[in-house]
N, C-alpha and C. Protein backbone atom coordinates (compact mmCIF):
# COMPACT_ATOMS: atom_id res chain seq x y z
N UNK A 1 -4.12 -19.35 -5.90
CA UNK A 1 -4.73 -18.33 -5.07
C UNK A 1 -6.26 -18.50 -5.12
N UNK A 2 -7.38 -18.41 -4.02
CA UNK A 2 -8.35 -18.63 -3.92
C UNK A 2 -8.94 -17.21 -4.84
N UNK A 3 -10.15 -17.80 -5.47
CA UNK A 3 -11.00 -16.82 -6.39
C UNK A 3 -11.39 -15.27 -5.88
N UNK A 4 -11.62 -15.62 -4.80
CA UNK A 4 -11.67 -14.30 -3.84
C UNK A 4 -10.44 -13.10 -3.34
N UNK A 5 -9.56 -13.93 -3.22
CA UNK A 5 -8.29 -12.82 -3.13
C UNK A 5 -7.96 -12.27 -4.19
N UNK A 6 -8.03 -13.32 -5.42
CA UNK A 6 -7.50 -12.68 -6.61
C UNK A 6 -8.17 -11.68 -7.16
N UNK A 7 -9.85 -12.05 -7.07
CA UNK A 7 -10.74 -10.50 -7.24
C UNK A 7 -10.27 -9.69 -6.33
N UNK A 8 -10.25 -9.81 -4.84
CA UNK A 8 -9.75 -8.07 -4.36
C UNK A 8 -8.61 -8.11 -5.02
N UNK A 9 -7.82 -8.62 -4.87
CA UNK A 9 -6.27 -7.82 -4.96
C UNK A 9 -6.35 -7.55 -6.83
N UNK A 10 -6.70 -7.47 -8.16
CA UNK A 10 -7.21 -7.75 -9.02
C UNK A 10 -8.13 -6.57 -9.39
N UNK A 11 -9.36 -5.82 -8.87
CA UNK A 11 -10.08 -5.61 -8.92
C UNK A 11 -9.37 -3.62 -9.38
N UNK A 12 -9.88 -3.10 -10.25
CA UNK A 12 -9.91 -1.69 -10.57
C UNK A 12 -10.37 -0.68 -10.74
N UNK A 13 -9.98 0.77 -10.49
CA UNK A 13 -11.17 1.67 -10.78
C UNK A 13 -11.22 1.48 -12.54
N UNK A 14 -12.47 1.60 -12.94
CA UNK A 14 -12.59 1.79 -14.37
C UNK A 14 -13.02 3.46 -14.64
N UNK A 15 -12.51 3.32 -15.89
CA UNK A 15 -12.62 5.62 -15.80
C UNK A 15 -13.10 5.24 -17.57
N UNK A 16 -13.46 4.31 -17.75
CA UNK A 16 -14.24 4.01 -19.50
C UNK A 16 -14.90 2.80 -19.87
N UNK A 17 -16.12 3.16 -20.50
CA UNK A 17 -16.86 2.05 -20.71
C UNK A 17 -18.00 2.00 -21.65
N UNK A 18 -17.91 1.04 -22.31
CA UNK A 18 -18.98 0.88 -23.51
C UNK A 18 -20.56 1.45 -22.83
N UNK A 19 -21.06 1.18 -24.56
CA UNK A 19 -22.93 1.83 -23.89
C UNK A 19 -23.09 0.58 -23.70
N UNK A 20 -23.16 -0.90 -23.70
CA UNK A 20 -23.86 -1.40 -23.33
C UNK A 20 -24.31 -1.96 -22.13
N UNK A 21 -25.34 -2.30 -22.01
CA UNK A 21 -25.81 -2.12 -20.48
C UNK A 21 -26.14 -3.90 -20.05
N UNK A 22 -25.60 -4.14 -18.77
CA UNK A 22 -24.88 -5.44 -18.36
C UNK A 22 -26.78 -6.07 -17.97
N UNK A 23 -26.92 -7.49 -18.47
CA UNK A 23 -27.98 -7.91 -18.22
C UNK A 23 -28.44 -7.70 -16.86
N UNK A 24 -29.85 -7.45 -16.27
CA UNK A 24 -30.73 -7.37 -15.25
C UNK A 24 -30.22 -8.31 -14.35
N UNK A 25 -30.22 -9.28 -14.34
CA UNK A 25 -29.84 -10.19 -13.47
C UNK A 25 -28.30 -10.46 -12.71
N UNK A 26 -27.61 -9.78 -14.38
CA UNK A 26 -26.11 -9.44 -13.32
C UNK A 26 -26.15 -8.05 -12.50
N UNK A 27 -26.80 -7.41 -12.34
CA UNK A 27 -26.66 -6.41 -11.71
C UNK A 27 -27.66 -6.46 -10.32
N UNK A 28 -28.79 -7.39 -10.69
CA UNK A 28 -29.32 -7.44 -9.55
C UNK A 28 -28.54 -8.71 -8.55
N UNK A 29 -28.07 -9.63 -9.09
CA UNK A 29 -26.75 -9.93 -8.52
C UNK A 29 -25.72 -9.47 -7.57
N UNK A 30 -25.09 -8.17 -8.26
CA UNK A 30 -24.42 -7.56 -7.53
C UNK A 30 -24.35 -6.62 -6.23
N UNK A 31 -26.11 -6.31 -6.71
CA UNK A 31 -26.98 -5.60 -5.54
C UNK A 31 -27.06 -6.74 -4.70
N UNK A 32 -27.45 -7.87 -4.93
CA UNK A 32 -27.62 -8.51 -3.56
C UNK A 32 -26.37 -8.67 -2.73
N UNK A 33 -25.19 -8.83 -3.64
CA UNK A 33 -24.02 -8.72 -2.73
C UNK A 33 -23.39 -7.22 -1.68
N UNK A 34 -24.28 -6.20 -2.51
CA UNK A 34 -24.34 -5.22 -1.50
C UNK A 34 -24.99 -5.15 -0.55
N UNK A 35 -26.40 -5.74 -0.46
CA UNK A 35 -26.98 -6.01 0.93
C UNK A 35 -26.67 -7.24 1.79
N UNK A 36 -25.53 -7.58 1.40
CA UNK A 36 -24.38 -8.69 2.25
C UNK A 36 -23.65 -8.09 3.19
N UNK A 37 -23.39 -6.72 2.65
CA UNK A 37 -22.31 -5.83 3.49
C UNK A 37 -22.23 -6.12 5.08
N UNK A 38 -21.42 -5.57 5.95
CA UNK A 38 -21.60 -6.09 7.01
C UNK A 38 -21.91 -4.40 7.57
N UNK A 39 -22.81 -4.22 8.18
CA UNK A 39 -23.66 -3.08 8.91
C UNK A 39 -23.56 -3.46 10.52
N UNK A 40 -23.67 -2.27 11.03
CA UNK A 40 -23.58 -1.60 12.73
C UNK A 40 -24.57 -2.42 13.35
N UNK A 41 -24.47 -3.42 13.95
CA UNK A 41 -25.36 -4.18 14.99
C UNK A 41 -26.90 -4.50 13.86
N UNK A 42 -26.29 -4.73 12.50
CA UNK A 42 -27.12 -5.36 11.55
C UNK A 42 -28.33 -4.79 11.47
N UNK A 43 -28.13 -3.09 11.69
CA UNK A 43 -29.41 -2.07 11.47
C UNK A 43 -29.88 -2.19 9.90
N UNK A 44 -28.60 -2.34 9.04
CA UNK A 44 -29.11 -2.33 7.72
C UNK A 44 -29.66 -0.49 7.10
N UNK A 45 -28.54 0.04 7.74
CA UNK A 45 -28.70 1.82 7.66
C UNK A 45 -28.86 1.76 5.88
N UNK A 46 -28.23 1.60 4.77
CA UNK A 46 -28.19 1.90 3.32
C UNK A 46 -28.99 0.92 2.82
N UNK A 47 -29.27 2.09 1.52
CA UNK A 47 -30.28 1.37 0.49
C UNK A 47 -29.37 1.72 -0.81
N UNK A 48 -29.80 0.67 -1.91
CA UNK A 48 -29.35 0.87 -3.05
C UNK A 48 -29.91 1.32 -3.87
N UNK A 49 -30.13 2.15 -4.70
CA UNK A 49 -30.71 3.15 -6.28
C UNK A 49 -30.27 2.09 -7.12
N UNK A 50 -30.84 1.36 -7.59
CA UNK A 50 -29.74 0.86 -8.78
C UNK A 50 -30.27 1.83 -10.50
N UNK A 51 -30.01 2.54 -11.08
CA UNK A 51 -30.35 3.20 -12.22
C UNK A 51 -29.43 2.89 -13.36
N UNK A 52 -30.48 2.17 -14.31
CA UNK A 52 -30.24 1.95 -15.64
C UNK A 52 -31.34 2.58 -16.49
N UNK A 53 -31.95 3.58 -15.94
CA UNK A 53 -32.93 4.04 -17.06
C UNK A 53 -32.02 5.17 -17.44
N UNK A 54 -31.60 6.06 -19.02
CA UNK A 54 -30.34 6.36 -19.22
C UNK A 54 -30.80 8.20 -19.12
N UNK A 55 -32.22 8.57 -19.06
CA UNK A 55 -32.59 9.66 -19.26
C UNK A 55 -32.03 9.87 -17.30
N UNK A 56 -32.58 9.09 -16.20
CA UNK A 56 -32.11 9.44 -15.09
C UNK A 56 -30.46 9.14 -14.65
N UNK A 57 -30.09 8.40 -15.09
CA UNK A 57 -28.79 8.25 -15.32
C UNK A 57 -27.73 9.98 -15.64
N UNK A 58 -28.69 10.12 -16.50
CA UNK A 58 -28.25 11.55 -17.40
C UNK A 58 -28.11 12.87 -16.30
N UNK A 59 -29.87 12.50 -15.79
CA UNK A 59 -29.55 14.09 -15.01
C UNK A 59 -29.06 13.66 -13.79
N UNK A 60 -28.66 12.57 -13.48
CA UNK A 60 -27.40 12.25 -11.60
C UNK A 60 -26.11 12.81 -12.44
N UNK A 61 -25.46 12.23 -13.54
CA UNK A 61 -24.57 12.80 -14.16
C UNK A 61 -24.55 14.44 -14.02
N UNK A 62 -25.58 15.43 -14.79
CA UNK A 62 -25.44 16.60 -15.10
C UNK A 62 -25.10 16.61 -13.48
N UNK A 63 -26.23 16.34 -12.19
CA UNK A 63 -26.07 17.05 -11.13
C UNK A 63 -24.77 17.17 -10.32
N UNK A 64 -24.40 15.86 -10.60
CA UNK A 64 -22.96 15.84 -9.99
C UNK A 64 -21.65 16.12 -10.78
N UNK A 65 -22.14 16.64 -11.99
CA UNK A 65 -21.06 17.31 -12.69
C UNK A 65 -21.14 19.06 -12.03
N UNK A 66 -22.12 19.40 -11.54
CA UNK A 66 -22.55 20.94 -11.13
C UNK A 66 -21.96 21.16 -9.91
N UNK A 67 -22.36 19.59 -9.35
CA UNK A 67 -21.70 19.83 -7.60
C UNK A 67 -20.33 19.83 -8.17
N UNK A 68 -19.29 19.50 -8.93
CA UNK A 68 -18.06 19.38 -9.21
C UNK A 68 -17.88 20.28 -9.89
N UNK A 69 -18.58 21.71 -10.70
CA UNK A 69 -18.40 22.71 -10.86
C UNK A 69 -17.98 22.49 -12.34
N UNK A 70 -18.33 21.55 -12.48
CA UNK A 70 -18.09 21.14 -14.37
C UNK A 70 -19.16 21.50 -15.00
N UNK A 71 -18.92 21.54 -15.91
CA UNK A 71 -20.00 22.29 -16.94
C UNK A 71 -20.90 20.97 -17.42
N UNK A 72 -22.06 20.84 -18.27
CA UNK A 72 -22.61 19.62 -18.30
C UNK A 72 -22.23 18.43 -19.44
N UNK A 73 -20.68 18.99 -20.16
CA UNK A 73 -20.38 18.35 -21.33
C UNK A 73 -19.56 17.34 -20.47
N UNK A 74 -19.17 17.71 -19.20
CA UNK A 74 -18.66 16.67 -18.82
C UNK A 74 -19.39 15.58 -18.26
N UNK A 75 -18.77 14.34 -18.52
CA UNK A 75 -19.98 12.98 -17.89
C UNK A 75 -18.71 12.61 -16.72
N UNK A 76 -18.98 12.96 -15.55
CA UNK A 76 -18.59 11.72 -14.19
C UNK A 76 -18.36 10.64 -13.78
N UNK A 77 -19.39 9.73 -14.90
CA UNK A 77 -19.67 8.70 -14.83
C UNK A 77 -18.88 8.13 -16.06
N UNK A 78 -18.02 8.64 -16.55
CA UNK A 78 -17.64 8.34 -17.81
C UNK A 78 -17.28 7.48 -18.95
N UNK A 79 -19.36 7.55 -19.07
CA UNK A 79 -19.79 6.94 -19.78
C UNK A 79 -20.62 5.85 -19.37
N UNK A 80 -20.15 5.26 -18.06
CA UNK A 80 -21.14 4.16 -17.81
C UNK A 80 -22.54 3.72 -17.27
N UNK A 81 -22.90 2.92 -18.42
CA UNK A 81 -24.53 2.94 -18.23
C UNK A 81 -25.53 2.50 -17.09
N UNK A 82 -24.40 2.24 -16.17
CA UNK A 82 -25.38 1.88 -15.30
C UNK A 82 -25.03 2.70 -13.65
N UNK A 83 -25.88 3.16 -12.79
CA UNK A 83 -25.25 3.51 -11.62
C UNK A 83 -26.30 3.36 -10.44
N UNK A 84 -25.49 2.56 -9.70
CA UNK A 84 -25.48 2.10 -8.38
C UNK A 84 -25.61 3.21 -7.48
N UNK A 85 -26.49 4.15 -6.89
CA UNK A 85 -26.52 4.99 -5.66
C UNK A 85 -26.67 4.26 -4.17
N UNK A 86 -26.18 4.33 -3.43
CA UNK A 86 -25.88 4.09 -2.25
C UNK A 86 -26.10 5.26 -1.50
N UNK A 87 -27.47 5.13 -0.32
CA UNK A 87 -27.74 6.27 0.20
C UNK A 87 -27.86 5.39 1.70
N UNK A 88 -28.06 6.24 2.96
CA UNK A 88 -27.99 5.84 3.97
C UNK A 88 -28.99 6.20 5.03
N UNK A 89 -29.95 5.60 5.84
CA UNK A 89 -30.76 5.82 6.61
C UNK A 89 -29.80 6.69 8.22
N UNK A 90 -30.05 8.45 8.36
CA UNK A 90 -29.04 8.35 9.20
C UNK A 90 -29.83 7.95 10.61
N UNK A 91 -31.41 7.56 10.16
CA UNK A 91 -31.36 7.60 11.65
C UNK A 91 -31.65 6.39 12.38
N UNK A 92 -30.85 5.24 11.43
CA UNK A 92 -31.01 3.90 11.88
C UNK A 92 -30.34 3.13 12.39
N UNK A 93 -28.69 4.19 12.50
CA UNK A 93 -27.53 3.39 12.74
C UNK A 93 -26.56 4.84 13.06
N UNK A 94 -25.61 4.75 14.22
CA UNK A 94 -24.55 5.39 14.51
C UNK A 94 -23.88 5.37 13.15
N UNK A 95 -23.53 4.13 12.99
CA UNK A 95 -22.63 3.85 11.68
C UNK A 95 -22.86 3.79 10.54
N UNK A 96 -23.49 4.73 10.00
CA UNK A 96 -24.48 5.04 8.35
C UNK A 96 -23.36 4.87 7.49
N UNK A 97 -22.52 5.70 7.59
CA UNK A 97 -22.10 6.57 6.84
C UNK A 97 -20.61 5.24 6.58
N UNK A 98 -20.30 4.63 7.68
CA UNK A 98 -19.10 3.25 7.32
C UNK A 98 -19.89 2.20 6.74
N UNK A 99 -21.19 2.18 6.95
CA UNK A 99 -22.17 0.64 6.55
C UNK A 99 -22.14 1.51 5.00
N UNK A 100 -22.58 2.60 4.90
CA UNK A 100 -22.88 2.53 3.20
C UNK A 100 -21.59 2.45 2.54
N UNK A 101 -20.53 2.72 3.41
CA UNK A 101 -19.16 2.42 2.61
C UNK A 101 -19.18 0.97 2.28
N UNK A 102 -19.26 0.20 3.49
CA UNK A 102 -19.00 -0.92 2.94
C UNK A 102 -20.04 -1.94 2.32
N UNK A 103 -21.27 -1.04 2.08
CA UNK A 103 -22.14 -1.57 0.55
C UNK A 103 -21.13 -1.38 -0.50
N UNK A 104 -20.84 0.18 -0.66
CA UNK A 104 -20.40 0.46 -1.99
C UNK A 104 -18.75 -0.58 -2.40
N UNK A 105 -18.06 -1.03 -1.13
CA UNK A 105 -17.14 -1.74 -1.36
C UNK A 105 -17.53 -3.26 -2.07
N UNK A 106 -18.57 -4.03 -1.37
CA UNK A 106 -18.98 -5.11 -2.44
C UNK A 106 -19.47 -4.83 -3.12
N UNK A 107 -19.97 -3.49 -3.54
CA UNK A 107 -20.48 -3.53 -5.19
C UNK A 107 -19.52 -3.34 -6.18
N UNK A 108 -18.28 -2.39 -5.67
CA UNK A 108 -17.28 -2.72 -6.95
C UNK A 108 -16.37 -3.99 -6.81
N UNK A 109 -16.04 -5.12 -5.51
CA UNK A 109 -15.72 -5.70 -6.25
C UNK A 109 -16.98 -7.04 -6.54
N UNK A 110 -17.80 -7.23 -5.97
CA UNK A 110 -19.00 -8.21 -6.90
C UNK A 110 -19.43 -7.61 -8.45
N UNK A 111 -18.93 -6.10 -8.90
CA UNK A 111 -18.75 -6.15 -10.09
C UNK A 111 -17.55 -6.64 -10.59
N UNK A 112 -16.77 -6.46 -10.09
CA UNK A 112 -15.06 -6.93 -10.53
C UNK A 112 -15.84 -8.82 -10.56
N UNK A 113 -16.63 -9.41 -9.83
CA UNK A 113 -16.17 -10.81 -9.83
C UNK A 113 -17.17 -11.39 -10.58
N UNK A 114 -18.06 -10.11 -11.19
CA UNK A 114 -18.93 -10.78 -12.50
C UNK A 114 -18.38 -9.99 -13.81
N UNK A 115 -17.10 -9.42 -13.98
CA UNK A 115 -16.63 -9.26 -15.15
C UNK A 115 -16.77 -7.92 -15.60
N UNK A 116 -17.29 -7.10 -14.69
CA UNK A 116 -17.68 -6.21 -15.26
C UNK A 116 -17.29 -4.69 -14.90
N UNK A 117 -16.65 -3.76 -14.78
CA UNK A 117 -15.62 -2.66 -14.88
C UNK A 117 -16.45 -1.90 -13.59
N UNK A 118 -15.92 -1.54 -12.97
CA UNK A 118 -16.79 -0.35 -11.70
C UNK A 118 -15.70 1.08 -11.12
N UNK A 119 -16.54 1.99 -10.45
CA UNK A 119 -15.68 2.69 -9.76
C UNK A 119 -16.30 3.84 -9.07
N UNK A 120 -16.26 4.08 -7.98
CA UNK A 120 -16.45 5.03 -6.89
C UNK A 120 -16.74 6.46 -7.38
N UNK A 121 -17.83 6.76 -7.72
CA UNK A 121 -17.58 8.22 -7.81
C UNK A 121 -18.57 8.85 -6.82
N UNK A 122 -17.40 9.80 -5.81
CA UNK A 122 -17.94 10.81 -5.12
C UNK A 122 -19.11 11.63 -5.39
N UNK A 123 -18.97 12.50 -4.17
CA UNK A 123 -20.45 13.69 -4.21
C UNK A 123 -21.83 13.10 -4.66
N UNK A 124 -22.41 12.09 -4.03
CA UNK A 124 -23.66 11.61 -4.33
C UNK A 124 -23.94 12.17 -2.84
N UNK A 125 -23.54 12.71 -1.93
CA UNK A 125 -23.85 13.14 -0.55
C UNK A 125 -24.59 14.89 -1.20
N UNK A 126 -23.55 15.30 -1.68
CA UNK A 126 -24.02 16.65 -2.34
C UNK A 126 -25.33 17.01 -2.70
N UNK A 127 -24.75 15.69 -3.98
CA UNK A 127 -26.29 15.84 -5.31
C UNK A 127 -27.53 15.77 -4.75
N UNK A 128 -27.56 14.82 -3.33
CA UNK A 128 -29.04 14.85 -2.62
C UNK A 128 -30.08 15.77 -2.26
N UNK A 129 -28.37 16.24 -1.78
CA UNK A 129 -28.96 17.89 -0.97
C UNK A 129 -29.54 18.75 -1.78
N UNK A 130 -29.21 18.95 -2.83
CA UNK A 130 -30.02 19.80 -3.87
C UNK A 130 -31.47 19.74 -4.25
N UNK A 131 -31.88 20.10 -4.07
CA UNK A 131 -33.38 20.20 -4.58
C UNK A 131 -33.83 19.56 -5.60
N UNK A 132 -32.90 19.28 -6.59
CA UNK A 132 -33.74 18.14 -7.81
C UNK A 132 -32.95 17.19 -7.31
N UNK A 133 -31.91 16.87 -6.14
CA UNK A 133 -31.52 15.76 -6.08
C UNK A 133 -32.73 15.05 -5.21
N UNK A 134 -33.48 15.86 -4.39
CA UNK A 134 -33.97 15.90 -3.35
C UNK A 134 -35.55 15.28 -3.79
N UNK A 135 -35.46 15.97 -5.13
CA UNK A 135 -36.92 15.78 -5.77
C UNK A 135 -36.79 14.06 -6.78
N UNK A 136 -36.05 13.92 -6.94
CA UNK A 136 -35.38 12.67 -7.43
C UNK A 136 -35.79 11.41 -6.32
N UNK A 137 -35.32 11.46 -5.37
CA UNK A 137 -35.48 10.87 -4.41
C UNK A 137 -37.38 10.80 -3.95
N UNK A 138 -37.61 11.85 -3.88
CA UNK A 138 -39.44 11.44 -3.78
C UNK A 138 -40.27 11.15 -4.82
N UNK A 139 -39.60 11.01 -5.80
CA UNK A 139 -39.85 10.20 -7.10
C UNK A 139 -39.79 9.18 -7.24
N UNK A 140 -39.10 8.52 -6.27
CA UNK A 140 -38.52 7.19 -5.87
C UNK A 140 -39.36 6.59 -4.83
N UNK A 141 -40.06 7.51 -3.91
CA UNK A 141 -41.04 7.44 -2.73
C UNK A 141 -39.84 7.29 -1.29
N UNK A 142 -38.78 8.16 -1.63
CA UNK A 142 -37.07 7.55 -0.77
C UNK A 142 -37.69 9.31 -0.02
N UNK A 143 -37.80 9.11 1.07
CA UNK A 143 -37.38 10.25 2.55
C UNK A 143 -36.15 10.91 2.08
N UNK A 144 -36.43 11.75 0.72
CA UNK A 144 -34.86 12.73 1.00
C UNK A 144 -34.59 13.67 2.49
N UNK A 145 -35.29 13.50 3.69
CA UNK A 145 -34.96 14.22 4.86
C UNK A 145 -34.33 13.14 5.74
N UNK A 146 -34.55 11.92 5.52
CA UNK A 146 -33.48 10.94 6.07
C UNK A 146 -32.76 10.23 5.35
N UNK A 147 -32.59 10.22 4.05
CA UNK A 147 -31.16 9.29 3.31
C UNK A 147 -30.39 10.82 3.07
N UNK A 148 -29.34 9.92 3.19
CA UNK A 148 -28.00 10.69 2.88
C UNK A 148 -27.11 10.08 1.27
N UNK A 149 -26.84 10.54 0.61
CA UNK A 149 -25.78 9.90 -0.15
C UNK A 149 -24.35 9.75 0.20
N UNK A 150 -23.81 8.64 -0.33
CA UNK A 150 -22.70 7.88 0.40
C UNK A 150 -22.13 7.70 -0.90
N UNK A 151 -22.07 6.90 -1.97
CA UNK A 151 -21.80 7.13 -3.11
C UNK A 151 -22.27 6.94 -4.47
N UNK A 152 -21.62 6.70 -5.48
CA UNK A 152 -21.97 6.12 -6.65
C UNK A 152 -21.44 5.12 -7.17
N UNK A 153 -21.57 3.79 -7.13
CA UNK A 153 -21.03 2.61 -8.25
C UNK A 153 -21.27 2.90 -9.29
N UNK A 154 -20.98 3.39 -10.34
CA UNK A 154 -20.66 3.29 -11.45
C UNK A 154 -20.61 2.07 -12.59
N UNK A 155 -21.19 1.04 -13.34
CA UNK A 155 -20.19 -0.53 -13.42
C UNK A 155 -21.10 -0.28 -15.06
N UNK A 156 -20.40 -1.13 -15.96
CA UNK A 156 -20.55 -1.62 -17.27
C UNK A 156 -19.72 -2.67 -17.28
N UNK A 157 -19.81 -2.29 -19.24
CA UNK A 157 -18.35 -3.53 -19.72
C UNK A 157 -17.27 -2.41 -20.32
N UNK A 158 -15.93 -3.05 -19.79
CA UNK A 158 -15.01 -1.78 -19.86
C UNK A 158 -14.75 -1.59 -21.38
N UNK A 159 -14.45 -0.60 -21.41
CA UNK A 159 -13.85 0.05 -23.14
C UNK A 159 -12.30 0.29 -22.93
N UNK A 160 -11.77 -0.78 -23.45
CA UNK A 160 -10.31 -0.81 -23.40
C UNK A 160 -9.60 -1.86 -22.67
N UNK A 161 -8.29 -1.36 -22.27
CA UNK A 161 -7.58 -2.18 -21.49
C UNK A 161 -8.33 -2.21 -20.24
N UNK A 162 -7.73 -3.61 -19.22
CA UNK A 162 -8.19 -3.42 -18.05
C UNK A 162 -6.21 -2.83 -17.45
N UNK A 163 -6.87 -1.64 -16.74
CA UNK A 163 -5.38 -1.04 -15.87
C UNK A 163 -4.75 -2.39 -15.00
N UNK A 164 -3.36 -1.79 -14.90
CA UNK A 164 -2.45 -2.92 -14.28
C UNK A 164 -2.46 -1.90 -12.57
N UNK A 165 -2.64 -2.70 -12.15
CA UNK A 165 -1.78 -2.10 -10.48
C UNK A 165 -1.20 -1.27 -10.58
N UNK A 166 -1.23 -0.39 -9.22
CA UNK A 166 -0.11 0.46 -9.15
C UNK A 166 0.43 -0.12 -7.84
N UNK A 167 2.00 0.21 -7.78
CA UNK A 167 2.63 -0.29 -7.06
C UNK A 167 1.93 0.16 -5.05
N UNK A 168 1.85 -1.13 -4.58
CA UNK A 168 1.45 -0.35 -3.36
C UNK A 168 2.75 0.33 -2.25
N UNK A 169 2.27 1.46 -1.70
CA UNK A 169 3.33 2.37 -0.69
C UNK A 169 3.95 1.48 -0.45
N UNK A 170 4.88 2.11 0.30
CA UNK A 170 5.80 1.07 1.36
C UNK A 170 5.33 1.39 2.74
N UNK A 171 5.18 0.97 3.98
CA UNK A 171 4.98 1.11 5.16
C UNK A 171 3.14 0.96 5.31
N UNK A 172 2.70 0.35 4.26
CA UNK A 172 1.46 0.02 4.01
C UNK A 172 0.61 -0.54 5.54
N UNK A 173 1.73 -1.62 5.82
CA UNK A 173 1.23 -2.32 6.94
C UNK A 173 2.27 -1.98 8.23
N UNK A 174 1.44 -1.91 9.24
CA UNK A 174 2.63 -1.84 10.24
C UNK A 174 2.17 -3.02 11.15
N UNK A 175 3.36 -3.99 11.81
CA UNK A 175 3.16 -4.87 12.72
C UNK A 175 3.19 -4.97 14.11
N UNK A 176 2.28 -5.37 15.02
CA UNK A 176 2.69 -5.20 16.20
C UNK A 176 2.39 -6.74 16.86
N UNK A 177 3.37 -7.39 16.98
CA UNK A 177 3.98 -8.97 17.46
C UNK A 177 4.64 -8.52 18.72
């Protein structure tokens, strides 16, 4: 099987992961494979956050533990040290909001194909909207009145097993020949 199928079909959410934090270069790596994505008439609507500093790391965690109505002992990110934000220019592209999807899709698996554990976590659209999400973002020198959040990559080195598949539906695919 070619290297590429076997990473997608292969590739997992990770829900645990060590503190240590994956060298600079593999991650800026993986960012470049997110600005590979394929975008709406190649407007290039999303940008990437990449955050490994662990104090801001901390408060995207608290915030999007608040938007999820969790208290702040819970971590979202659980545990992993590094996170990928994916936000979206809405006013550069009809299709913001599918182009930052399919950033955030090569970033978990170009983490899957450098070894290293990833996974999707919601409500980074939320956390923006908030006022320290908002203030976060012009800290960054990022237009919180035109990015949107789209999601969070999540990626380390996993702590534990790597999960096996789950069986896929039946009627997954339908044919029309």
């Amino acid at each position: 099987m070619n290297i590429t199928m076997q990473d997608l079909l292969t590739r997992r959410s990770i829900r645990s992961y060590t503190d240590q934090v994956p060298p600079r270069e593999v991650i800026e790596e993986i960012c470049e494979a997110g600005t590979y994505a394929p975008t709406g008439m190649n407007r290039q609507a999303p940008i990437i956050v990449a955050v490994t500093n662990r104090e801001v790391r901390d408060r995207l965690s608290q915030l999007n533990a608040a938007v999820f109505g969790k208290d702040n002992d819970m971590d979202p990110f659980y545990g992993a040290p590094v996170v990928l934000v994916v936000l979206a220019d809405t006013t550069a592209a009809m299709t913001w909001k599918e182009d930052g999807s399919l950033v955030m899709g090569n970033l978990l698996n170009a983490a899957h194909a450098k070894g290293l554990g990833s996974c999707w976590i919601h409500r980074a659209k939320e956390v923006f909207e908030t006022e320290e999400g908002k203030a976060i973002l012009t800290e960054l020198g990022i237009d919180a009145n035109k990015y949107v959040g789209i999601g969070n990559c999540i990626l380390g080195y996993v702590n534990g097993d790597y999960p096996e598949a789950k069986p896929r539906k039946a009627n997954y695919v339908y044919w029309v020949e």
